[in-house]
Protein backbone atom coordinates (compact mmCIF):
# COMPACT_ATOMS: atom_id res chain seq x y z
CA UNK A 1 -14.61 22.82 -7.04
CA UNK A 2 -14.82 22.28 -10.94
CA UNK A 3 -18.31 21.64 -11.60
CA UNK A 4 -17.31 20.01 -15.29
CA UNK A 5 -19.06 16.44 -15.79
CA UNK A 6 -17.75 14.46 -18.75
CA UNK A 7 -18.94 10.95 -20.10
CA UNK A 8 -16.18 9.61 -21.81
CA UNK A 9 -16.16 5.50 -22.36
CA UNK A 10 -19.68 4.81 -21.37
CA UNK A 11 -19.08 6.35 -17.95
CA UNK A 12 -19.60 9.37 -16.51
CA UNK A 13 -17.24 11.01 -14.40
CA UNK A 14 -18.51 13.48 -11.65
CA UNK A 15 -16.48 16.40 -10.38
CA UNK A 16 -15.36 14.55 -7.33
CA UNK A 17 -14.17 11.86 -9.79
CA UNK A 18 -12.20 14.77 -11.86
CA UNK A 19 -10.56 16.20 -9.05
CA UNK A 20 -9.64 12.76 -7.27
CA UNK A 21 -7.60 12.36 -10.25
CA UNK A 22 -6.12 15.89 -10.15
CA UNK A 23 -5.33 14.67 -6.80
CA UNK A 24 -3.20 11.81 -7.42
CA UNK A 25 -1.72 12.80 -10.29
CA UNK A 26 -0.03 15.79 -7.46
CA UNK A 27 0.03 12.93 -4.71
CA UNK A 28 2.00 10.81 -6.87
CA UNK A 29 4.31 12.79 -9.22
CA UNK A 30 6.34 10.22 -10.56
CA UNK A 31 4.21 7.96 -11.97
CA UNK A 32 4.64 7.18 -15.46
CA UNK A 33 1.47 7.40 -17.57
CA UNK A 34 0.49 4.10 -17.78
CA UNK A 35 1.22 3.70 -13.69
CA UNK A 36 -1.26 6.96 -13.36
CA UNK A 37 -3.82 5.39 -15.34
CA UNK A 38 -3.71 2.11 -13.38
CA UNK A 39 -3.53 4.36 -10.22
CA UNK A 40 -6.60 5.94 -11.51
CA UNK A 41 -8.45 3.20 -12.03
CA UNK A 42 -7.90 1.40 -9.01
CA UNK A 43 -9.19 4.95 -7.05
CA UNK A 44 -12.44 5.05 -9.19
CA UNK A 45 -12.57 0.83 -9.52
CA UNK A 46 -12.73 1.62 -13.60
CA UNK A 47 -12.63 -2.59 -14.20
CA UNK A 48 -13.84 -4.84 -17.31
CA UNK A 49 -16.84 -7.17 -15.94
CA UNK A 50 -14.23 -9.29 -15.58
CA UNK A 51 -12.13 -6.56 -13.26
CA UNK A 52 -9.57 -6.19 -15.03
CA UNK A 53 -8.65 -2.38 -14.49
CA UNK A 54 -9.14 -0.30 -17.77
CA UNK A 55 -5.70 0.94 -17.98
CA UNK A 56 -6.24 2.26 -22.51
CA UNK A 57 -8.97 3.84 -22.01
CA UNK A 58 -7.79 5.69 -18.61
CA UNK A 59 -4.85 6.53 -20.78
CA UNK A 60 -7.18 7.73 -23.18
CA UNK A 61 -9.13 9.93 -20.30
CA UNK A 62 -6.08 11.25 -19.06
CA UNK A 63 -5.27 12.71 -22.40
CA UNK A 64 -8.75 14.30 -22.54
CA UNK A 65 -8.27 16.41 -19.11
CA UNK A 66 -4.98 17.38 -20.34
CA UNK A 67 -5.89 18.78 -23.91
CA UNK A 68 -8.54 20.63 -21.24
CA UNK A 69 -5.46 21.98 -19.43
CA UNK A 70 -7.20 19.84 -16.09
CA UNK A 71 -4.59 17.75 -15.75
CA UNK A 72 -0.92 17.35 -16.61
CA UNK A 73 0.53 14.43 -18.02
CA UNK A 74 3.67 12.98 -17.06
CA UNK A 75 6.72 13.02 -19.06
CA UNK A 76 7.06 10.43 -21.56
CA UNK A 77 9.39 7.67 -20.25
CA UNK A 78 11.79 5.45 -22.08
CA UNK A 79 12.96 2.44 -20.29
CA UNK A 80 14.48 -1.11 -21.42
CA UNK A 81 11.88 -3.53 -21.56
CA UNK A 82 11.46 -5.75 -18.42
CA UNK A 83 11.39 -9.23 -18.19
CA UNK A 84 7.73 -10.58 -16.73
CA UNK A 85 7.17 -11.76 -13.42
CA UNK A 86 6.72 -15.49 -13.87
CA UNK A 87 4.20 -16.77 -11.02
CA UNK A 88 4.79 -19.67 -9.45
CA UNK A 89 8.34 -19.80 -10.37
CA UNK A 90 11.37 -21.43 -8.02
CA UNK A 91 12.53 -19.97 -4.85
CA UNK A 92 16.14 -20.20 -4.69
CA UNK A 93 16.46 -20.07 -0.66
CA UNK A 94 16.81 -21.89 2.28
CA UNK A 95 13.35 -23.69 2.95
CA UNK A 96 14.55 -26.21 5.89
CA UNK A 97 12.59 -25.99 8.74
CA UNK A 98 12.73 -23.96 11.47
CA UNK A 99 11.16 -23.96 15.04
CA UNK A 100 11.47 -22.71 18.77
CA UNK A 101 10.98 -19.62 20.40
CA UNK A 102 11.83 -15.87 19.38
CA UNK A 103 14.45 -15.41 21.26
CA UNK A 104 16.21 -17.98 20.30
CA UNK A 105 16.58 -16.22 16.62
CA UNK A 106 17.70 -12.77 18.09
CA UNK A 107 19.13 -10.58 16.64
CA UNK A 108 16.07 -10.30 14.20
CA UNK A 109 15.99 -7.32 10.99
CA UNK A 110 14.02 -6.42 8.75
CA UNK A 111 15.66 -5.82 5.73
CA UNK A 112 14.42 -3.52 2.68
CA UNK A 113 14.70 -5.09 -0.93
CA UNK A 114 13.99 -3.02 -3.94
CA UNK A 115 12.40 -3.57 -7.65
CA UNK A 116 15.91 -4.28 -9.95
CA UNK A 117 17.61 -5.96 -6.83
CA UNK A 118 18.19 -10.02 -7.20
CA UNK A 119 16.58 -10.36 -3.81
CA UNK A 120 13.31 -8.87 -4.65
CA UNK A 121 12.57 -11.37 -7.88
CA UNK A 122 12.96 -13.80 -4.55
CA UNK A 123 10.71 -12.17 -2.34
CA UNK A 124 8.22 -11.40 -4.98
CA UNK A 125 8.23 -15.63 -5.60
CA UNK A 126 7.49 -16.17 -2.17
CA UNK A 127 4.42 -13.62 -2.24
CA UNK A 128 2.96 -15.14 -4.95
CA UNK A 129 3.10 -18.60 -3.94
CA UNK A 130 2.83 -18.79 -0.07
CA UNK A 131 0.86 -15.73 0.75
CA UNK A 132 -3.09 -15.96 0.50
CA UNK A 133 -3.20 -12.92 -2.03
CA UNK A 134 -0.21 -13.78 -3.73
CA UNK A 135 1.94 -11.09 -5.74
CA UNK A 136 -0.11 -7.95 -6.98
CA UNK A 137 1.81 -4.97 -8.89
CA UNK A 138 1.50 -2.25 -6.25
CA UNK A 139 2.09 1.82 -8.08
CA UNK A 140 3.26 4.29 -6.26
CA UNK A 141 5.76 4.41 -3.13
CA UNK A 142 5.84 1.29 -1.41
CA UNK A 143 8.56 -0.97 0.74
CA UNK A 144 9.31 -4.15 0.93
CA UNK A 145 10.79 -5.80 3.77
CA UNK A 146 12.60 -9.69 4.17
CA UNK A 147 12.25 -10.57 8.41
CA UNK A 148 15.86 -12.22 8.50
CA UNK A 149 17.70 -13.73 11.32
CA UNK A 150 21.45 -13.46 10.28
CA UNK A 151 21.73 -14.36 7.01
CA UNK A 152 18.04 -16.86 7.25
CA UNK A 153 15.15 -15.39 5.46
CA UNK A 154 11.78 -16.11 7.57
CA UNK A 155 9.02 -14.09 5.83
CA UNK A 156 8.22 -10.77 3.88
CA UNK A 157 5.80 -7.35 4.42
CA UNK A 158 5.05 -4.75 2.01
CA UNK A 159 3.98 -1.66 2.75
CA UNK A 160 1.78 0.89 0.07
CA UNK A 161 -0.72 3.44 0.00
CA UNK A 162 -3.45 3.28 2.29
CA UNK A 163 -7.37 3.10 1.52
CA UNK A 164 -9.79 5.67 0.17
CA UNK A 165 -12.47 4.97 1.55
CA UNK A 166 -12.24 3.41 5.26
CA UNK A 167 -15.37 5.39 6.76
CA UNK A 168 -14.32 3.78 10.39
CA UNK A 169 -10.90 5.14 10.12
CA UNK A 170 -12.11 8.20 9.32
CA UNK A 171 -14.58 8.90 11.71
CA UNK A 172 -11.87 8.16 14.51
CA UNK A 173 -9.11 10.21 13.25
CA UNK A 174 -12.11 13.02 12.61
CA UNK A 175 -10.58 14.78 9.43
CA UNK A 176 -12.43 16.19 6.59
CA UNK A 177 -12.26 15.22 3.04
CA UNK A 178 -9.86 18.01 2.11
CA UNK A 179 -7.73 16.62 5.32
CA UNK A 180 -7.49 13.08 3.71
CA UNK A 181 -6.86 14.31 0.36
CA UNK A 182 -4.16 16.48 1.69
CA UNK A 183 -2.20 13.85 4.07
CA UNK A 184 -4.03 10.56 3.26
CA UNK A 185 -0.25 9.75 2.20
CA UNK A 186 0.59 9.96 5.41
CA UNK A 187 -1.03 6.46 6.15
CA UNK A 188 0.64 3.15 5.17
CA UNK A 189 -1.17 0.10 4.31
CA UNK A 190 0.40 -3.05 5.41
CA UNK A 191 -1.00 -4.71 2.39
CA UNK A 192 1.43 -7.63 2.74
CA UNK A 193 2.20 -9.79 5.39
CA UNK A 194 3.38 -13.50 5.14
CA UNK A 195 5.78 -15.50 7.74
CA UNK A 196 6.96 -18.35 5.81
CA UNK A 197 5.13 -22.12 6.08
CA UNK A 198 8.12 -23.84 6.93
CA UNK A 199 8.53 -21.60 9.60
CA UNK A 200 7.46 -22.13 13.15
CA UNK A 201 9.12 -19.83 15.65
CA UNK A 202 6.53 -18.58 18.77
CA UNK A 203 5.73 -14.78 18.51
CA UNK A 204 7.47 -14.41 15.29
CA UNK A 205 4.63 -12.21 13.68
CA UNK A 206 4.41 -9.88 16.66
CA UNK A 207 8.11 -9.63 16.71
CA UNK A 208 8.28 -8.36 13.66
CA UNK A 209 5.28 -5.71 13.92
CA UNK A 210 7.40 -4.53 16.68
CA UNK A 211 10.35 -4.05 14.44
CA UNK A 212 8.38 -2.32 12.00
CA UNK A 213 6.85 0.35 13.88
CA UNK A 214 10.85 1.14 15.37
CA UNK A 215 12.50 1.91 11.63
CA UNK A 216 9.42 2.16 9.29
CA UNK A 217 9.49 6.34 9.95
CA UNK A 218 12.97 6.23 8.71
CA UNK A 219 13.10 4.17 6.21
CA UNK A 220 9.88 5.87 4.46
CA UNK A 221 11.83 9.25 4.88
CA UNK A 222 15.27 8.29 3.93
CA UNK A 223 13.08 6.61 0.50
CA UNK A 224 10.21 8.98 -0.10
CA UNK A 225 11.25 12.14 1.95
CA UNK A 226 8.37 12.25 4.50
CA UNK A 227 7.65 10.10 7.79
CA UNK A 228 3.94 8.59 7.98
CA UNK A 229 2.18 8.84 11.30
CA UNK A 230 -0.35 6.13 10.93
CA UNK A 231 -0.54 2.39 10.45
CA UNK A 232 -3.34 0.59 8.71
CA UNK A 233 -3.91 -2.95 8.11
CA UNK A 234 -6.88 -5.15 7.22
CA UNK A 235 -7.64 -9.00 8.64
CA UNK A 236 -9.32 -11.71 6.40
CA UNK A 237 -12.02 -12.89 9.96
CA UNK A 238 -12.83 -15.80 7.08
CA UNK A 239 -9.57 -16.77 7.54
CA UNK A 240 -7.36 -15.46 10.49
CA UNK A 241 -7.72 -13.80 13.78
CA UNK A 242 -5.61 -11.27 14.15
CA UNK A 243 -3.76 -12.31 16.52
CA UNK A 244 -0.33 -10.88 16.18
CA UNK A 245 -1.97 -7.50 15.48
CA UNK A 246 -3.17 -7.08 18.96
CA UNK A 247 -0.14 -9.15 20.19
CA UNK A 248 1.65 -5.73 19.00
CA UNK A 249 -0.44 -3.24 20.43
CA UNK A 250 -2.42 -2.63 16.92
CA UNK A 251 -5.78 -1.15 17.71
CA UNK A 252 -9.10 -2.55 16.19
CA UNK A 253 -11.41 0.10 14.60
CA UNK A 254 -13.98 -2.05 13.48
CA UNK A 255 -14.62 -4.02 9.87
CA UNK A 256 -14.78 -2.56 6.56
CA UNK A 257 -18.13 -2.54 4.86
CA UNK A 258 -17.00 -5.20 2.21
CA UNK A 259 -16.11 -2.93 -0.74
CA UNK A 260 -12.70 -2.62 -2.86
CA UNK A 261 -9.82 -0.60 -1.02
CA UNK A 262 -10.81 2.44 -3.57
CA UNK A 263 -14.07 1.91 -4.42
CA UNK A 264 -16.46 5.51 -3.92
CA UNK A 265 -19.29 3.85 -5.99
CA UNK A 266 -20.47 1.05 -3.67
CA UNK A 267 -20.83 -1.65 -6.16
CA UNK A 268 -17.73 -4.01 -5.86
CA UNK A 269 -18.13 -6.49 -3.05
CA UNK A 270 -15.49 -8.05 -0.58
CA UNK A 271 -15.45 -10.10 2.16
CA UNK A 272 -15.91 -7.38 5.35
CA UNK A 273 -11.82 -7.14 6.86
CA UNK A 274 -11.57 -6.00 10.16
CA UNK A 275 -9.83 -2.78 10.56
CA UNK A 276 -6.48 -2.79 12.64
CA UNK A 277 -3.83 0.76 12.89
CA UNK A 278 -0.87 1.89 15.00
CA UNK A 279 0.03 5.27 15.63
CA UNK A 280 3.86 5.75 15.16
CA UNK A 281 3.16 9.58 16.87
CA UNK A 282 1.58 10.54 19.84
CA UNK A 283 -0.13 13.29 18.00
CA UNK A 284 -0.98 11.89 15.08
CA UNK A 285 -4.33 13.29 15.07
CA UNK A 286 -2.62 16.73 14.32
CA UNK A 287 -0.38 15.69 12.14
CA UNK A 288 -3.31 14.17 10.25
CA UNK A 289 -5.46 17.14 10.36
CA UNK A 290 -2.58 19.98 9.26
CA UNK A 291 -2.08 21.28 12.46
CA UNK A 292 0.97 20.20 13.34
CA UNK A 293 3.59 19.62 10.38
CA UNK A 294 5.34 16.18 9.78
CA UNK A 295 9.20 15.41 9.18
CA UNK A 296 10.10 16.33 5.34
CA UNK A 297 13.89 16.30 4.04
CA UNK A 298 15.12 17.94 1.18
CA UNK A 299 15.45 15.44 -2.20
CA UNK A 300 18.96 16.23 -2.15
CA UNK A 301 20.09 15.13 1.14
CA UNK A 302 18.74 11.52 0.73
């Protein structure tokens, strides 16, 4: 390992910070800059008091391990400027009612919608409004999912990168840090989970973990050219159960230690989630630890 310590910005950055960002910078390729830095920042929690991340000076950083030939930047990208997400703003969809029993909505889907498609400015509304969290810009690869019945739109998921630092998830896979920083990406976070209020149909949330766990292997490959193995969610116990989770065979680990999803400095404090994952392999463990090799397909045949 590098053994270089630089203080750059009033903070000083270790050798495990330096090489963390060596390490997403290869685990996430096609970030722009300014996606990198925010990456970045999120991994090391690099916030104003105010925690706001410190995406300029990050840039800044970034530029400093690269004149040092640590790093390598991405290519400068030039894009037409996007129109802002508006919180708050009107939902355009069918918001009747609806109640009764699974079943009786069958044949349910799940239904991928992408950034630049009209049906994701609609699903990102419905995040930010109904959903406790509400809408958060998520970098890196990520899916996002509508739960239809026929043409009916019932609620949305989103699936990211998983957490750092999850010590009880850790321990039970039993992987080294070189392990995790090799296949952490293996790992999805569902970091986004909302049935809609108006909504009222009996095992709805289970039924759709269910779906999930049957095409989400898929879908990630035929997207980002690798299948995950692992499943990781966390539960607000201040304000739900968890219910559905074990409904759909989700195993609990335990509760986080109420610290950001990134956070390796021990200083910014959550409410403790508990800690809920679903193998989608048998022998995940392996696939986990590098000692058994996971489904890949060439960028070309996507």
């Amino acid at each position: 390992m590098n053994d270089t310590i630089i203080t750059f910005a009033g903070r000083t950055f270790t050798p495990q910070d330096i090489e963390l960002i060596q390490w997403a910078r290869k685990t996430y390729p096609s970030l722009s800059k300014k996606e990198l830095a925010a990456t970045v920042c999120e991994f090391l929690n690099w916030t104003t008091p105010g925690g706001s991340p410190k995406i300029p000076q990050c840039q800044l950083l970034l530029q400093k391990l690269a004149a040092q030939g640590m790093i390598q930047l991405p290519p400068l990208q030039r894009s037409a400027k996007k129109k802002a997400f508006t919180p708050q703003q009107d939902i355009k969809g069918d918001t009747s009612p609806l109640e009764g029993e699974s079943p009786d909505f069958e044949p349910l889907c799940l239904e991928i919608t992408k950034p630049g498609e009209p049906s994701f400015s609609r699903w990102k509304a419905y995040i930010d409004q109904y959903h406790m969290l509400g809408y958060k810009m998520v970098f890196g690869s990520r899916l996002h999912y509508f739960l239809k019945s026929g043409d009916r739109e019932l609620g949305g998921l989103q699936f990211s990168a998983s957490a750092w630092a999850l010590e009880p998830r850790d321990k039970w896979i039993g992987w080294s840090i070189q392990d995790k920083k090799e296949r952490l990406h293996l790992i999805l976070n569902n970091s986004r989970f909302l049935i809609f209020p108006w909504v009222h149909i009996h095992n709805l949330a289970s039924r759709a973990l269910s779906l999930v766990v049957k095409q989400i292997q898929n879908d990630w490959l035929k997207w980002y050219g690798y299948a995950p193995v692992l499943l990781e969610t966390f539960v607000d116990l201040e304000h739900f159960t968890g219910t559905c989770y074990r409904a759909a065979n989700w195993l609990y680990l335990g509760q986080t230690k109420g610290r950001g999803r990134m956070d390796r400095n021990k200083e910014y404090l959550l409410s403790p989630k508990a800690i809920y994952v679903y193998p989608l392999e048998r022998n995940f463990r392996a696939y986990l630890r590098g000692e058994r090799a996971y489904r890949i397909i060439d960028p070309d045949e996507r």
